[in-house]
Every structure is written in structure tokens, then in C-alpha cells.
Protein backbone atom coordinates (compact mmCIF):
# COMPACT_ATOMS: atom_id res chain seq x y z
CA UNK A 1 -91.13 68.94 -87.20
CA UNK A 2 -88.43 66.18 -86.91
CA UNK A 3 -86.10 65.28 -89.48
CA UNK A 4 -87.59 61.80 -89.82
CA UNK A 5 -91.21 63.51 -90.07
CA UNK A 6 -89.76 65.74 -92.79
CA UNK A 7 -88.57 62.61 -94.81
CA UNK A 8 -92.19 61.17 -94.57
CA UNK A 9 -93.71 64.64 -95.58
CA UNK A 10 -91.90 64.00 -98.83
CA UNK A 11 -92.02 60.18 -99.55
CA UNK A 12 -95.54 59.31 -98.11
CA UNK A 13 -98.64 60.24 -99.88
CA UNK A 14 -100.53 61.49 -97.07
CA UNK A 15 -99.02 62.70 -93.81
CA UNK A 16 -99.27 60.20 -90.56
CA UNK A 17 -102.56 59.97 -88.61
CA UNK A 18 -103.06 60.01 -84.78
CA UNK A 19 -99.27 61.26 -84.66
CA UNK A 20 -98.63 62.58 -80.77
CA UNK A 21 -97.84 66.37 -80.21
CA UNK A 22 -94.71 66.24 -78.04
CA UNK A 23 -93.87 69.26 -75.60
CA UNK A 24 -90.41 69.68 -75.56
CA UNK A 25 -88.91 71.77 -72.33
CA UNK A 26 -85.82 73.79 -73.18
CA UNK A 27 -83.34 72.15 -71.69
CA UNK A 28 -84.73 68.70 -73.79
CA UNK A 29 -84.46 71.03 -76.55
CA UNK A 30 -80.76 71.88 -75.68
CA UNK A 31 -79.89 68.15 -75.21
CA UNK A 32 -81.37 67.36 -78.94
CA UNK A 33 -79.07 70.29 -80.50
CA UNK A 34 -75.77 69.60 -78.60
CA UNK A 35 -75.88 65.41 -80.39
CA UNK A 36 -76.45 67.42 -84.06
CA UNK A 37 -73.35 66.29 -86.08
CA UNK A 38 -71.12 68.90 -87.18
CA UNK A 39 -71.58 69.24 -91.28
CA UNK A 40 -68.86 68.22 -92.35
CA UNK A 41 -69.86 64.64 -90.98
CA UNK A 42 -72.66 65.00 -92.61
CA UNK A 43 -73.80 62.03 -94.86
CA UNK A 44 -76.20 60.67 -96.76
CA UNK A 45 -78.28 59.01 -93.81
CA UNK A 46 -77.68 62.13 -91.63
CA UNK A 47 -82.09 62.38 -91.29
CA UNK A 48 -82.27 58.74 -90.49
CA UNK A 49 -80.06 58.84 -88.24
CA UNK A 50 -81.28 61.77 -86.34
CA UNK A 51 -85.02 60.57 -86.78
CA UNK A 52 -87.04 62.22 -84.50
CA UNK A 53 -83.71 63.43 -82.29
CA UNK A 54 -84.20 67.19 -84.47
CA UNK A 55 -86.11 70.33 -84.58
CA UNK A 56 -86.97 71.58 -87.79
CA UNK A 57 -88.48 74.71 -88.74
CA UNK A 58 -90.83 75.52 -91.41
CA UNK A 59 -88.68 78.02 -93.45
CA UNK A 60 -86.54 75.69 -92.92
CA UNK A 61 -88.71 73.25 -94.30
CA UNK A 62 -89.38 75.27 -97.31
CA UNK A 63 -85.60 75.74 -98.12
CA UNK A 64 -85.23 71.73 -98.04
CA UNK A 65 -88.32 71.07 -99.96
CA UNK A 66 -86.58 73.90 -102.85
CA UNK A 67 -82.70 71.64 -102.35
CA UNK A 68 -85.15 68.36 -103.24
CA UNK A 69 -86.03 69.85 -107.25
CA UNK A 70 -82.86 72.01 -107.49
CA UNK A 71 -80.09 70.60 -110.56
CA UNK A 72 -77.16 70.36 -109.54
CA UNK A 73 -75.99 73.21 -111.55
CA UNK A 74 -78.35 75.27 -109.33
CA UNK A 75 -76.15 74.44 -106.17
CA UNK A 76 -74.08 77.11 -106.45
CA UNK A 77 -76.71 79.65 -107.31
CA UNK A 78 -78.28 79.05 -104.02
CA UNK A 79 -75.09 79.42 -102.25
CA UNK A 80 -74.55 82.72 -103.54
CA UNK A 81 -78.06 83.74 -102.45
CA UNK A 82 -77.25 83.60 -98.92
CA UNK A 83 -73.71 84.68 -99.22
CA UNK A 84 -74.89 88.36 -99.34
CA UNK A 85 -71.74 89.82 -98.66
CA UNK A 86 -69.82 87.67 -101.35
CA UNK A 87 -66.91 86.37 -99.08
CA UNK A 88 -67.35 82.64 -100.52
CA UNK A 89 -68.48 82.30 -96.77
CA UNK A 90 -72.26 81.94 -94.92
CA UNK A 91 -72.48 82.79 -91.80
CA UNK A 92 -75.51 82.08 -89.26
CA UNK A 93 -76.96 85.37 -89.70
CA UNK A 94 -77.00 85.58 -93.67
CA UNK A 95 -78.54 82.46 -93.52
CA UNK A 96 -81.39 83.63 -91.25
CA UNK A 97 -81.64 86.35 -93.37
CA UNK A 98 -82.84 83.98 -96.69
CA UNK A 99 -84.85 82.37 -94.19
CA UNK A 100 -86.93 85.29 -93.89
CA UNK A 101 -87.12 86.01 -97.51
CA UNK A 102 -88.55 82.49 -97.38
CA UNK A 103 -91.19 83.37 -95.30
CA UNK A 104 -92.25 86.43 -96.84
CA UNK A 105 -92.78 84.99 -100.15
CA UNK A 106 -95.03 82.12 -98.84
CA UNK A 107 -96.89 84.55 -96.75
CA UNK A 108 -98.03 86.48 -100.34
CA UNK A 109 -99.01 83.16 -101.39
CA UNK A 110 -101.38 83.28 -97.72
CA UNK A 111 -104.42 85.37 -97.18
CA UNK A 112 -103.58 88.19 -94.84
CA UNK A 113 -103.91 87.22 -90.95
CA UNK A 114 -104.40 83.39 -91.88
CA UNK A 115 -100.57 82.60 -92.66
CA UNK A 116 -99.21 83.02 -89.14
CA UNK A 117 -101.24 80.08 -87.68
CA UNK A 118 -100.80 77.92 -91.36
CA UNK A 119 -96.98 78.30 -90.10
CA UNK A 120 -97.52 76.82 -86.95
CA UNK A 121 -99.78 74.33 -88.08
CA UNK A 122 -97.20 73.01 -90.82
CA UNK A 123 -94.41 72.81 -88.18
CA UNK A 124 -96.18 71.56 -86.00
CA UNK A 125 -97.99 69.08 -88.57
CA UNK A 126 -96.16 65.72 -87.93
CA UNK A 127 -93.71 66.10 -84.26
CA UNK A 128 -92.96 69.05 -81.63
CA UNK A 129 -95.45 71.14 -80.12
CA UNK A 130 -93.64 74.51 -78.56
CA UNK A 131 -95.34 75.48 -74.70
CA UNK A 132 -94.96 79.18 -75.67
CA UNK A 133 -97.66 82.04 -75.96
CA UNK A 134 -95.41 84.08 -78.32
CA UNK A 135 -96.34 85.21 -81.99
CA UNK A 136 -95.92 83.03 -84.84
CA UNK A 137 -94.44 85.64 -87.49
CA UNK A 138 -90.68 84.72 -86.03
CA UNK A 139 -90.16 80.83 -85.80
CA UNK A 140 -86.46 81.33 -85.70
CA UNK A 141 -87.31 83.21 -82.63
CA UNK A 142 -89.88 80.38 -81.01
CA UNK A 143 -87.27 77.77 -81.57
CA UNK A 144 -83.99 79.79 -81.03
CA UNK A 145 -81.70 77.65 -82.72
CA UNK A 146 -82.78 74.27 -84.62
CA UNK A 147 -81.21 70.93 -86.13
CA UNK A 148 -80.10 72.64 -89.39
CA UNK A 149 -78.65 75.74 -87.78
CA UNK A 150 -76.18 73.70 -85.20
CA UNK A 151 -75.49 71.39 -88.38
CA UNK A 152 -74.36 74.15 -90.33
CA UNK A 153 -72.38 76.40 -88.01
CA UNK A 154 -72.54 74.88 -84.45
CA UNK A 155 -73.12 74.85 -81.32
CA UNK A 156 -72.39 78.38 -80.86
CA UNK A 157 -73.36 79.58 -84.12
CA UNK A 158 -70.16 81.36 -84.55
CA UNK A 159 -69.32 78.84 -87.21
CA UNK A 160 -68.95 79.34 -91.10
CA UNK A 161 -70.31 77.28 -94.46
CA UNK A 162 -68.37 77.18 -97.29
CA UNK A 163 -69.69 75.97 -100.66
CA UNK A 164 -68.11 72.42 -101.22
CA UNK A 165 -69.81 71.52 -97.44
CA UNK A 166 -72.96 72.91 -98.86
CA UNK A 167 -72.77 71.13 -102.16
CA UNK A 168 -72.44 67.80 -100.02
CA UNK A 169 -75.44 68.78 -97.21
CA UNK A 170 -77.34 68.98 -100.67
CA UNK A 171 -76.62 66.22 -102.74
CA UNK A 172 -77.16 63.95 -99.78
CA UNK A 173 -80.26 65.36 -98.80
CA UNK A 174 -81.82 64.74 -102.54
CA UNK A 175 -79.31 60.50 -102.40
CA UNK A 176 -81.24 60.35 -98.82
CA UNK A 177 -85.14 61.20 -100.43
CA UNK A 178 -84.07 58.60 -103.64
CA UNK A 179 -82.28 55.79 -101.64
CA UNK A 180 -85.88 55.94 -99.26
CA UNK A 181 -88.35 55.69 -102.19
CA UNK A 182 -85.99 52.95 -104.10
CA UNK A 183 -84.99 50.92 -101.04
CA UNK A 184 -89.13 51.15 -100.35
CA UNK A 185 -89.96 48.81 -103.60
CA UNK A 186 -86.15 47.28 -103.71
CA UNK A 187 -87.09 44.54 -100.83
CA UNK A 188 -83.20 44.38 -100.32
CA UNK A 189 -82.47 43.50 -104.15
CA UNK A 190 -80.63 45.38 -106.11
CA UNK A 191 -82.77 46.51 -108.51
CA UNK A 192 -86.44 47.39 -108.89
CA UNK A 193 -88.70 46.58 -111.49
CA UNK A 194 -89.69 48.81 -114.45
CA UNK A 195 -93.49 48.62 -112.78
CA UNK A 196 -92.14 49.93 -109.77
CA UNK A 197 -90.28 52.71 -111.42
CA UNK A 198 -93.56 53.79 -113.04
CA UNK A 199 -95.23 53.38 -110.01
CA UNK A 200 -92.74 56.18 -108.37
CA UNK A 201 -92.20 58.49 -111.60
CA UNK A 202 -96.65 58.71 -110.79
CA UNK A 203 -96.89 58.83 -107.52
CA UNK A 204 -97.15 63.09 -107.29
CA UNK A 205 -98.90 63.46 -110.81
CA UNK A 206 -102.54 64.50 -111.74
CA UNK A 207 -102.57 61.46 -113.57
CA UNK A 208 -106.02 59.78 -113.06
CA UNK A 209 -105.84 56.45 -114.76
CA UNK A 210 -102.43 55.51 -113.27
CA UNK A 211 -103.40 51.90 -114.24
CA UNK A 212 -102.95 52.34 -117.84
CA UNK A 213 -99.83 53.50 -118.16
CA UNK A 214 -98.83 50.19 -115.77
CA UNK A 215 -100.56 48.63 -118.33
CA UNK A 216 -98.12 49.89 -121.09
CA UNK A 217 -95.27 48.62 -118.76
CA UNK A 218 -96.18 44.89 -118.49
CA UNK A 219 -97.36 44.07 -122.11
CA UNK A 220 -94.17 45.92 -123.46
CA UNK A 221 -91.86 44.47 -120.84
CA UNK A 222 -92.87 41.36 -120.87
CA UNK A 223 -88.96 40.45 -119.33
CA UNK A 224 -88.25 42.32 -116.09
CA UNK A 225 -84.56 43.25 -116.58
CA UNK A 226 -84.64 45.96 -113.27
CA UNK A 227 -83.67 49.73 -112.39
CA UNK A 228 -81.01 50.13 -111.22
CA UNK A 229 -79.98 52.72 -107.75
CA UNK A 230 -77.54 54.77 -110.11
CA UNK A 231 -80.12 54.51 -112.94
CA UNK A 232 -82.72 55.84 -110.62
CA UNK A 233 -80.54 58.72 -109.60
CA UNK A 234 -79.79 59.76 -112.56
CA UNK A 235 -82.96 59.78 -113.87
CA UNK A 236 -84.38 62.14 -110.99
CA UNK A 237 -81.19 64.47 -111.29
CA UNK A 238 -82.25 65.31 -114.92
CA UNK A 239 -85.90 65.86 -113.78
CA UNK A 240 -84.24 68.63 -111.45
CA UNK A 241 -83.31 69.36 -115.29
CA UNK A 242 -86.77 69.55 -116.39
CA UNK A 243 -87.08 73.08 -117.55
CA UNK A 244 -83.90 72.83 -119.90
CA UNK A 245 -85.16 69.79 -121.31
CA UNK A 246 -88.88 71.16 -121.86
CA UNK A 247 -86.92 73.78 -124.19
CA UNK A 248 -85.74 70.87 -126.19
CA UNK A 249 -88.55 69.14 -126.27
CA UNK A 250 -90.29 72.37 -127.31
CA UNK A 251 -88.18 73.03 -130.58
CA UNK A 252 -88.97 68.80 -131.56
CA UNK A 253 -93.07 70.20 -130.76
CA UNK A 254 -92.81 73.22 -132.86
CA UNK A 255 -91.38 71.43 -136.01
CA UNK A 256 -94.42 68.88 -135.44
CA UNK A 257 -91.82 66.02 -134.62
CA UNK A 258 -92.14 63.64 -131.85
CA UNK A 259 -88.90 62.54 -130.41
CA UNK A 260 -87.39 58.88 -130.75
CA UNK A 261 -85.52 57.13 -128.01
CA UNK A 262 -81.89 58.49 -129.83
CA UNK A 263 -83.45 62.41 -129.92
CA UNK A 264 -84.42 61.52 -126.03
CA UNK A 265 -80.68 60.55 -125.17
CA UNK A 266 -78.89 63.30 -126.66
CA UNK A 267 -81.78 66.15 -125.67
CA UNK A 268 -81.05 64.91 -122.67
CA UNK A 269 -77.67 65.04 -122.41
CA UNK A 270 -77.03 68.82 -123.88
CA UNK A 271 -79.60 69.75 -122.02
CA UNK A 272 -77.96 68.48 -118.26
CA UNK A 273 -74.70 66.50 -119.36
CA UNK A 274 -76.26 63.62 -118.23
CA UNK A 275 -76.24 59.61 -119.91
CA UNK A 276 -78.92 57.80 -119.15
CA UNK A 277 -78.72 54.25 -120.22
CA UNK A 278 -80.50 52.98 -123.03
CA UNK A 279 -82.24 50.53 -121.23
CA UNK A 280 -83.43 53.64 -118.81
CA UNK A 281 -84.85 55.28 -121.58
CA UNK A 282 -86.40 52.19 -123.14
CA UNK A 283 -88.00 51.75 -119.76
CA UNK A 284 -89.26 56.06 -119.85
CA UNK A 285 -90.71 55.12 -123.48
CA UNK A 286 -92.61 51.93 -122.55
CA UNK A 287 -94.29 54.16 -119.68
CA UNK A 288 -95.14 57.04 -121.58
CA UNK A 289 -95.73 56.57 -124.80
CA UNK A 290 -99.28 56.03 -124.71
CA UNK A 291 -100.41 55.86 -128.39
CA UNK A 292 -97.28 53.31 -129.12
CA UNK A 293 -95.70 55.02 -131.90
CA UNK A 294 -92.07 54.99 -130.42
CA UNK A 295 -92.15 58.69 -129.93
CA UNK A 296 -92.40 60.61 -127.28
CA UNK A 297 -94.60 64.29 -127.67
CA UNK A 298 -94.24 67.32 -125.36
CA UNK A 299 -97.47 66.40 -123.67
CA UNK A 300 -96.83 63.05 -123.08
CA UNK A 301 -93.96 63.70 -121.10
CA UNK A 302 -93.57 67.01 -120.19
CA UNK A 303 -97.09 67.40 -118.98
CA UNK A 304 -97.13 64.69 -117.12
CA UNK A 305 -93.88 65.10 -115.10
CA UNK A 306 -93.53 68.63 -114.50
CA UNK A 307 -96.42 67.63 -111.52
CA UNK A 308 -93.96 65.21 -110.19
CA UNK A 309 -91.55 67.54 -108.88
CA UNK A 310 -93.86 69.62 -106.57
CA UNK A 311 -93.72 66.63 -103.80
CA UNK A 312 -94.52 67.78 -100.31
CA UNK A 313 -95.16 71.52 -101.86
CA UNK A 314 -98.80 69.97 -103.18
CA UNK A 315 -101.80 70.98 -101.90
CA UNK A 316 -103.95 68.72 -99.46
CA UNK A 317 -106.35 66.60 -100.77
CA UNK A 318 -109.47 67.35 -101.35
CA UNK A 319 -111.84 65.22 -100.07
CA UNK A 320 -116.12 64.69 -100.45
CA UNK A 321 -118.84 64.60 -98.07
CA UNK A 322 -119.04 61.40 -97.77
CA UNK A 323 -114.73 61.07 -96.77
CA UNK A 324 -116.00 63.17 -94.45
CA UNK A 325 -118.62 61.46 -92.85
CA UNK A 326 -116.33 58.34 -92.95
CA UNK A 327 -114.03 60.41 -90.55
CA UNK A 328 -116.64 61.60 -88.16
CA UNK A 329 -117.88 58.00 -87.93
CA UNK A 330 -114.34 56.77 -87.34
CA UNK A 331 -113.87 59.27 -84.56
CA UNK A 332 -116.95 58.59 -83.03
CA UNK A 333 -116.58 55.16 -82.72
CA UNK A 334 -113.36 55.27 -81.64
CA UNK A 335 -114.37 57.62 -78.73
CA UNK A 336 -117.17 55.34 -77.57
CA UNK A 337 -115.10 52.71 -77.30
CA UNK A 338 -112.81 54.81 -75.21
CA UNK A 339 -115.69 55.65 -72.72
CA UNK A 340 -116.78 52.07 -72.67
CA UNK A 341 -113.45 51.47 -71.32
CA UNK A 342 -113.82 54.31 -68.54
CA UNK A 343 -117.00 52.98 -67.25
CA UNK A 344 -115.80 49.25 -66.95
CA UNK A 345 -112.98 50.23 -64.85
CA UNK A 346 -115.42 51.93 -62.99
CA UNK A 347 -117.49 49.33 -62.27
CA UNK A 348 -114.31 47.20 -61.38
CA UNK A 349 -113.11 49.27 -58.79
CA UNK A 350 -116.55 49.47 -57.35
């Protein structure tokens, strides 16, 4: 996988068709690695601007997809988890080593025998296709060194990560997802609209009847004012925040109380030391509070959002017989049309 195919993993809602395996020979391979910025000029466009000029992994992937839901607070937590010998270092092989542990606990999640080509498949899902005959249990092995590996501790791996450069790889990696998904619906404003926001804060729920709660948004905000970029942010930083805020919300639901808009703000605050602006939550209220009371319950919000932050870690869709006739047919047709093609050129030449 690419860097730019792992961004559209995690802001599309399905993952590109008809996408082209590329082959990539090793010295192509070694060409790719030696442009990889160094991390500490690292930024907040560093996947856009690699694109598809990057070889990612798919424990690698996993470890980005956990940096996209992890609180800030978290940050250093994970840090420590790969500094295993507790130098306030990480060096290329204790990173390897979490890498692994990755792995291992996705593989329980597998059925026996079936994970090893699930691997392959998912990094090979949307970019690079590896020539090689070798097992699939070791990807750091298939791929030797990758995009993330040279970023972090160079070209010659001999390299070290401290915290405050890992701190900055991951709050630009989570500013890179947001700016994407905002900058999608901004059209080069400034702002987008509180329909837009609700159309985002949705987008990875189990919600069925999205429409309604769209509804909710025009008829009680009748006046688009906008969100924001640093509302946005701050918004999906404190749903990184979700489980300390459930706990809040919980001790509201066990009293029998709802929560009002004030409740929300300061909840919210002890719970992540975050402010978000009143007209932020006014915006969360309107979406969400589907019987109209002003009050927010545990279900209404909780329930619904604690889907949003599994992104790319979903499931596939499932799809009917029918979706799948609709692809065979699509197939088909396109293949006749291919042959068509074949045999006039044929008949051309004769």
C-alpha cells in the first residue's frame, strides 16, 4: 500500500475500483525509500506529498489506523510501548518488535491458516504487488525496509526516535486525515456548514436513517453560521476522548438526567481539557438530539459515535444477491466490449 492509498482507506467509504497492481523491482523500491524525508521534516502533508512515492506495510497499517483514534494523552503511552528498554529512545528494532505484537493480535482475531493471505490481500488491497514466492507471516521481511521505517530512523536504520519527533509524526498524521475530510466539503472556504459536519460525524456509523438527523440540522439551523478547521479539530480530538467522556455521560444516565448544552461543555472539558465553542456544541445538539428536548442522553450520543471511530478498521460491506449479480453483469459487459475491440482490429489488419 502507498501512503496516498492509505489516506483513501480512511477517508473514502469504499476502497477504489479497477486500481492497477504495480510490480515494483528492488532497485525501484530502493529509489522510493532513499526520497523518504527524514522525520524531523516531517509535516502535516508528509502522505500527500509522498502519494503513491511509499511502501507501506500492513502492521504498519494497523499501527497508523490505532495513531488515527488515540487522545493525545495516549501519545506517550504508545511511545513507551515500543521503548522496551526504557532509554527515552526507539530504535529500528524495538519498533519491529511492536510490529509483530501487531500482527499476532490480528492474527487471533483470523481463523487459523486464512490470516497469512488476508495480510497480503490488505497490503496489497489498493497499490504494490511484491514479485516474490516467499511466505506471508513476515512482511517486514517481504518488503525489507518501508516508507515509515526510513522516516523514522533512516536510510540505514541505525537512526533513533525520540518522543517529541513522535508526538509530531502523530499529531500530523490525525491534522493530515481532518484537513482531507474538511478541505473535501470546504470548496476552498473557510468554513463548512453544520450539514456538512453532520454529514462527516455519520459517515462510519450504523446509523440507517442518516436523513433524519440532516433533517434536525436544517429546520433548527435555519442560519448557516459554519465550522470552523480548529472547531473541527477539536471536536475529533475529544472523540479520541470518547471513553472518558462515556464515564461522564454515564454518571448524568444513572441519576436519570439528560445532559444540557452547559453539562456537555464542562463534561467535556474535565473529561479531556478541551473547550469547545458554544456554537460547536449548539451545532452537536441540533444533530443529535432527536426527540428535541435540549438534552442530550447516553444513547443518543454515545451510541451513536462510539461507531465513528472504527474508520478503515470496519468490516466490508455486506452486500445481496442481487449487488452481486449487478457486478457479474458489469464485468461481463465490460469484457465483451473488450473482445469486440480485439476482433475489429483483427479484421483491420486483415
Amino acid at each position: 500500500m502507498t501512503p496516498y492509498d492509505f489516506i483513501k482507506s480512511v477517508t473514502s467509504d469504499e476502497p477504489e475500483c479497477g486500481k492497477k497492481w504495480r510490480s515494483l523491482s528492488k532497485q525501484e523500491l530502493n529509489q522510493i525509500l532513499m526520497e523518504t524525508p527524514p522525520v524531523w521534516k516531517g509535516s502535516s502533508k508528509l502522505f500527500r506529498n509522498l502519494r503513491d512515492k511509499g511502501v507501506i506495510s500492513y502492521t504498519e497499517y494497523l499501527f497508523l489506523l490505532c495513531i488515527l483514534t488515540k487522545p493525545h494523552a495516549g501519545f506517550r503511552i504508545a511511545f513507551n510501548m515500543f521503548d522496551t528498554d526504557g532509554n527515552e529512545m526507539v530504535d529500528k528494532k524495538e519498533f519491529l518488535v511492536l510490529q509483530e505484537i501487531f500482527r499476532k493480535k490480528n492474527e487471533k482475531r483470523e481463523r487459523k491458516g486464512d490470516e497469512e493471505k488476508r495480510a497480503m490481500l490488505r497490503l496489497q488491497l489498493y497499490g504494490y504487488h511484491t514479485s516474490t514466492s516467499s511466505r506471508a507471516d513476515d512482511i517486514t521481511s517481504l518488503l525489507s525496509d518501508t516508507t515509515l521505517l526510513v522516516h523514522f530512523f533512516g536510510k540505514k536504520g541505525k537512526a533513533e526516535l525520540n518522543f517529541e519527533d513522535f508526538y509530531r509524526f502523530m499529531d500530523n498524521l490525525q491534522t493530515e486525515v481532518l484537513e482531507i475530510e474538511f478541505l473535501t466539503y470546504s470548496n476552498g472556504m473557510n468554513t463548512i456548514s453544520e450539514e456538512d459536519f453532520a454529514r462527516i460525524l455519520l459517515r462510519y456509523t450504523n446509523v440507517e436513517n442518516t436523513s433524519s438527523y440532516l433533517e434536525n440540522v436544517r429546520c433548527r439551523i435555519p442560519e448557516e453560521k459554519g465550522i470552523t478547521f480548529d472547531e473541527f479539530r477539536s471536536f475529533f480530538q475529544f472523540l479520541n476522548n470518547l471513553e472518558d467522556f462515556a464515564i461522564a455521560m454515564q454518571m448524568y444516565n444513572f441519576a436519570n438526567r439528560s445532559i444540557g448544552q452547559d453539562e456537555f461543555k464542562r463534561a467535556v472539558y474535565v473529561a479531556t481539557g478541551l473547550k469547545l465553542s458554544p456554537h460547536l456544541v449548539n451545532t452537536v445538539f441540533k444533530i443529535f438530539d432527536v426527540d428535541r428536548d435540549d438534552q442530550l442522553s447516553y444513547k443518543e450520543f454515545i451510541g451513536v459515535m462510539k461507531d465513528r471511530l472504527h474508520r478503515g478498521s470496519r468490516g466490508p460491506p455486506k452486500y445481496g444477491l442481487k449487488d452481486y449479480y449487478a457486478c457479474v453483469m458489469t464485468v461481463t459487459t465490460k469484457h465483451l466490449r473488450e473482445l469486440r475491440k480485439q476482433f475489429r482490429s483483427r479484421d483491420m489488419l486483415r
